[in-house]
Protein backbone atom coordinates (compact mmCIF):
# COMPACT_ATOMS: atom_id res chain seq x y z
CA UNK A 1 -35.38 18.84 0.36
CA UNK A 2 -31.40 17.99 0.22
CA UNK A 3 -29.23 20.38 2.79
CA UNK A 4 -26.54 19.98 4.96
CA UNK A 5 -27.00 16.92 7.45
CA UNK A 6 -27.25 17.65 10.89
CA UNK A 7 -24.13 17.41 12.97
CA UNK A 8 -24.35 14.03 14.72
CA UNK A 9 -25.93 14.44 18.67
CA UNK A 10 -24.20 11.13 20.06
CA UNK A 11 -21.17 9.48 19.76
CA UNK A 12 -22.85 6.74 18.38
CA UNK A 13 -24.85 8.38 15.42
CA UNK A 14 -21.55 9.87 14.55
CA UNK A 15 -19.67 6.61 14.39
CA UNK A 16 -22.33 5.15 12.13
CA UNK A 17 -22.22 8.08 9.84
CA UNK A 18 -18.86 7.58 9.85
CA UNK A 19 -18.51 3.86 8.74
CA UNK A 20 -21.63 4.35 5.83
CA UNK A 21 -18.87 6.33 4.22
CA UNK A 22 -15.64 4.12 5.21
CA UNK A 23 -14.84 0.99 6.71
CA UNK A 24 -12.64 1.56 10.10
CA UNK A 25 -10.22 -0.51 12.33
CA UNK A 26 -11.65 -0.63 15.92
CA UNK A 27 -8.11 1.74 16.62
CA UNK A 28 -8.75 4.27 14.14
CA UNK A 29 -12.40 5.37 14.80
CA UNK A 30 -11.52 5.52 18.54
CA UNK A 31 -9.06 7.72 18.21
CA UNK A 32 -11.51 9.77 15.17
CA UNK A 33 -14.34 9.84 18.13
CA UNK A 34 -12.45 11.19 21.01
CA UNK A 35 -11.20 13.80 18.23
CA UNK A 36 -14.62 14.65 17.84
CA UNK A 37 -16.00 13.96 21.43
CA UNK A 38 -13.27 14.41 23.89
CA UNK A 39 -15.50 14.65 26.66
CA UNK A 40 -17.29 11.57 26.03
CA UNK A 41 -17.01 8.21 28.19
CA UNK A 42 -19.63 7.01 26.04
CA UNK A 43 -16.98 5.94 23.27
CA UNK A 44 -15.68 2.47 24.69
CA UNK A 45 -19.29 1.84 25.05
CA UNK A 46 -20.08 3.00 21.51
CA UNK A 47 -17.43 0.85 20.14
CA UNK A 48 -18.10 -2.37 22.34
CA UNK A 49 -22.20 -1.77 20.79
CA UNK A 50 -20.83 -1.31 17.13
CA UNK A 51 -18.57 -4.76 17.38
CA UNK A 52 -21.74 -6.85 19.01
CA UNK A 53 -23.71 -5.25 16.11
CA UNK A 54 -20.33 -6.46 13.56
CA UNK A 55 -19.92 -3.17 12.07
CA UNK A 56 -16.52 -3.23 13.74
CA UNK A 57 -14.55 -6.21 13.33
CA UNK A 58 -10.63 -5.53 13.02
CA UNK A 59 -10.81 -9.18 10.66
CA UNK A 60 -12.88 -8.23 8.41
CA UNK A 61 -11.65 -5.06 7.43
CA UNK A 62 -7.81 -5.99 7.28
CA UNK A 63 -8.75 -8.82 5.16
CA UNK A 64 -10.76 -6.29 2.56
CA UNK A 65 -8.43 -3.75 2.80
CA UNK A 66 -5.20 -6.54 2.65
CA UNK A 67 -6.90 -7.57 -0.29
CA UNK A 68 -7.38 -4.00 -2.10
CA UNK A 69 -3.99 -2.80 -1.96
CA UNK A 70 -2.39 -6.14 -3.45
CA UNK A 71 -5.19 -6.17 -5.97
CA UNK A 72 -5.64 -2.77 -6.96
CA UNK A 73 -2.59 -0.71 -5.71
CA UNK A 74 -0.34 -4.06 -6.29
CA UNK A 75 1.46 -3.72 -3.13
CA UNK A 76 3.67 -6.41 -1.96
CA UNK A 77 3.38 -8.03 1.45
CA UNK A 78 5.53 -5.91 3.31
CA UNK A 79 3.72 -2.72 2.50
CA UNK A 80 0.39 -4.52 3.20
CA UNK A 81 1.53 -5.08 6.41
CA UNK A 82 2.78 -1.62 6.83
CA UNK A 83 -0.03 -0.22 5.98
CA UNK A 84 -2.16 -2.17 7.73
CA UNK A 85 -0.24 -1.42 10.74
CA UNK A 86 -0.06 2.48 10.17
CA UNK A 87 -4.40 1.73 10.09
CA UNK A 88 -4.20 0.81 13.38
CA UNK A 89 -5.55 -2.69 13.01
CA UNK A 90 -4.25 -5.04 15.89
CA UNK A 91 -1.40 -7.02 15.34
CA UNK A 92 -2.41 -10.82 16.10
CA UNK A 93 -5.07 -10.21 12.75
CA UNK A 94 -2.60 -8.76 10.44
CA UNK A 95 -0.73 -12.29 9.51
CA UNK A 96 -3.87 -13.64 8.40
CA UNK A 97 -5.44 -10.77 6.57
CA UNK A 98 -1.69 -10.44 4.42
CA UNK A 99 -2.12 -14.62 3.70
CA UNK A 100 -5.18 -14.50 2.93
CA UNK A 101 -5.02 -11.48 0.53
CA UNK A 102 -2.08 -13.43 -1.17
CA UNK A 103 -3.80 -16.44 -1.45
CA UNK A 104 -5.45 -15.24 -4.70
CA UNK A 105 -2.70 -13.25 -5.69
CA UNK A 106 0.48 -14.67 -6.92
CA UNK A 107 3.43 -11.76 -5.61
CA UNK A 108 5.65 -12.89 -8.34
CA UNK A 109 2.83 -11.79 -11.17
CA UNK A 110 2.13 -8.58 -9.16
CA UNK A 111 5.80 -7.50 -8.95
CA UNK A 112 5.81 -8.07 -12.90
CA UNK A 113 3.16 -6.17 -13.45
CA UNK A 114 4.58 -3.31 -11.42
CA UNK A 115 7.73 -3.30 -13.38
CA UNK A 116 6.17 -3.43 -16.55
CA UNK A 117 4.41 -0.29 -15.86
CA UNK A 118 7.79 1.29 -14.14
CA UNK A 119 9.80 0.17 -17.45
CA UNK A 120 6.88 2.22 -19.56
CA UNK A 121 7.82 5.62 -17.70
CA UNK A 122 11.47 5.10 -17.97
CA UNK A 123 13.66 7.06 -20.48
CA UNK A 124 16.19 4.93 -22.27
CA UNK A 125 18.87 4.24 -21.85
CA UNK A 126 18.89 1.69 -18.44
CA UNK A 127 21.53 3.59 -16.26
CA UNK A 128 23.33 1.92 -13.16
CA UNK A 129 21.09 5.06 -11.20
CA UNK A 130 18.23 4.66 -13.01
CA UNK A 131 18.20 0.75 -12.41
CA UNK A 132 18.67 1.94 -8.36
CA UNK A 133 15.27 4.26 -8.81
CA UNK A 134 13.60 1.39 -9.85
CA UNK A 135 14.85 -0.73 -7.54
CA UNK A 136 14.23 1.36 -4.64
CA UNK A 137 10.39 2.25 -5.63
CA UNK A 138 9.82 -1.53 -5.67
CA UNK A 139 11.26 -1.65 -2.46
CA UNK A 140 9.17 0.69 -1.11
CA UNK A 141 6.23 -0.71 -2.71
CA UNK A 142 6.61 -4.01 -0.85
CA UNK A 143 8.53 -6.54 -2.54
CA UNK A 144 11.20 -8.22 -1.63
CA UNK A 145 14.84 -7.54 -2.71
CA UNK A 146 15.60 -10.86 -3.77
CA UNK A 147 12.52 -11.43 -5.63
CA UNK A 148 13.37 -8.00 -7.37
CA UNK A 149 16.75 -8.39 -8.58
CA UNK A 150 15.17 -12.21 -9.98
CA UNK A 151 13.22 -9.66 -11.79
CA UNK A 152 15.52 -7.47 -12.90
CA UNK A 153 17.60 -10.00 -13.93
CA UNK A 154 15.69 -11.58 -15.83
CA UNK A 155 14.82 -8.63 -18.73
CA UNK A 156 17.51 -7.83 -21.09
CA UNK A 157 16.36 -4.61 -20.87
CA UNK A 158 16.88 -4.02 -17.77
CA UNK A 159 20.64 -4.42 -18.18
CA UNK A 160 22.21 -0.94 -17.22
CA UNK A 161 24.89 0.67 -19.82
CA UNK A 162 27.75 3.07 -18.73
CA UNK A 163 26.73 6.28 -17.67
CA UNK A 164 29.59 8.12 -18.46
CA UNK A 165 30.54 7.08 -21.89
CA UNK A 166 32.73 9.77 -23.56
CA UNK A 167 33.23 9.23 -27.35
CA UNK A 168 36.35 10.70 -28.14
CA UNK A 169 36.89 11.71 -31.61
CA UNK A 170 40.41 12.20 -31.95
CA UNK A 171 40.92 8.62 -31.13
CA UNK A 172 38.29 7.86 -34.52
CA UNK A 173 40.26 10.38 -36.71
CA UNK A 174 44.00 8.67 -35.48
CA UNK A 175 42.36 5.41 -37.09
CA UNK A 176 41.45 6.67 -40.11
């Protein structure tokens, strides 16, 4: 028979119902069972069972979670880092979860890949402001500036035109 579950009794039961859904920093389900508990000194001791049993390890999940948002959300190391740090994963394992999600991803072929998909959604023609837009999303997704403008750069494409061209006619019709 398939109902609601029952609402967890223990700090504990709910912090393993919690991570069969999601993996957690040590950080982030702290602060998700003193939400739910907030009476409870049972937590630290909840957490400091769950780590000797290694279904909390700060390590391992900023090195899987480093690793999906350069492969799948093609983030570039900054935002990694940022987001890793907004997850509340401590800051001596962050360095080495970004490295070694980059390790098997080259930045340059991910920031390529991102602006070959930005270039798709773009409206011709490549204005000075629409060049900044694009500019500023990879920015925001990560990459570096410098290894953006090498980008940018590099595509003919990507060369902006005037915005404000004005094609007078008289001037035509004088030359005729």
């Amino acid at each position: 028979m398939r109902g609601k579950p029952l609402p967890p009794k223990t700090p504990f039961e709910a912090a393993v119902a919690m991570l069969s859904r999601r993996p957690y920093s040590v950080a982030d389900l702290r602060r998700a069972l003193e939400r739910k508990f907030p009476d409870s000194a049972e937590v630290p001791n909840v957490l400091t069972r769950l780590r000797q049993l290694g279904y909390l390890d700060d390590a391992k999940f900023a090195e899987a979670y480093a690793s999906s948002l350069a492969r799948v959300r093609n983030f570039g190391r900054h935002r990694v880092r940022r987001e890793l740090k907004s997850k509340l994963v401590d800051y001596g394992v962050i360095d080495g979860a970004v490295e070694s999600a980059f390790t098997s991803v080259d930045e340059r072929e991910l920031l390529e890949r991102t602006v070959d998909k930005k270039i798709r959604t773009l409206r011709k023609p490549m204005t000075r402001s629409k060049l900044a837009s694009l500019c500023q999303s990879l920015v925001r997704r990560g990459f570096r500036a410098d290894d953006i403008m090498r980008v940018i750069r590099s595509r003919p494409e990507l060369t902006p035109v005037a915005e404000n061209i004005i094609i007078d006619d008289t001037d035509e019709a004088e030359k005729l």
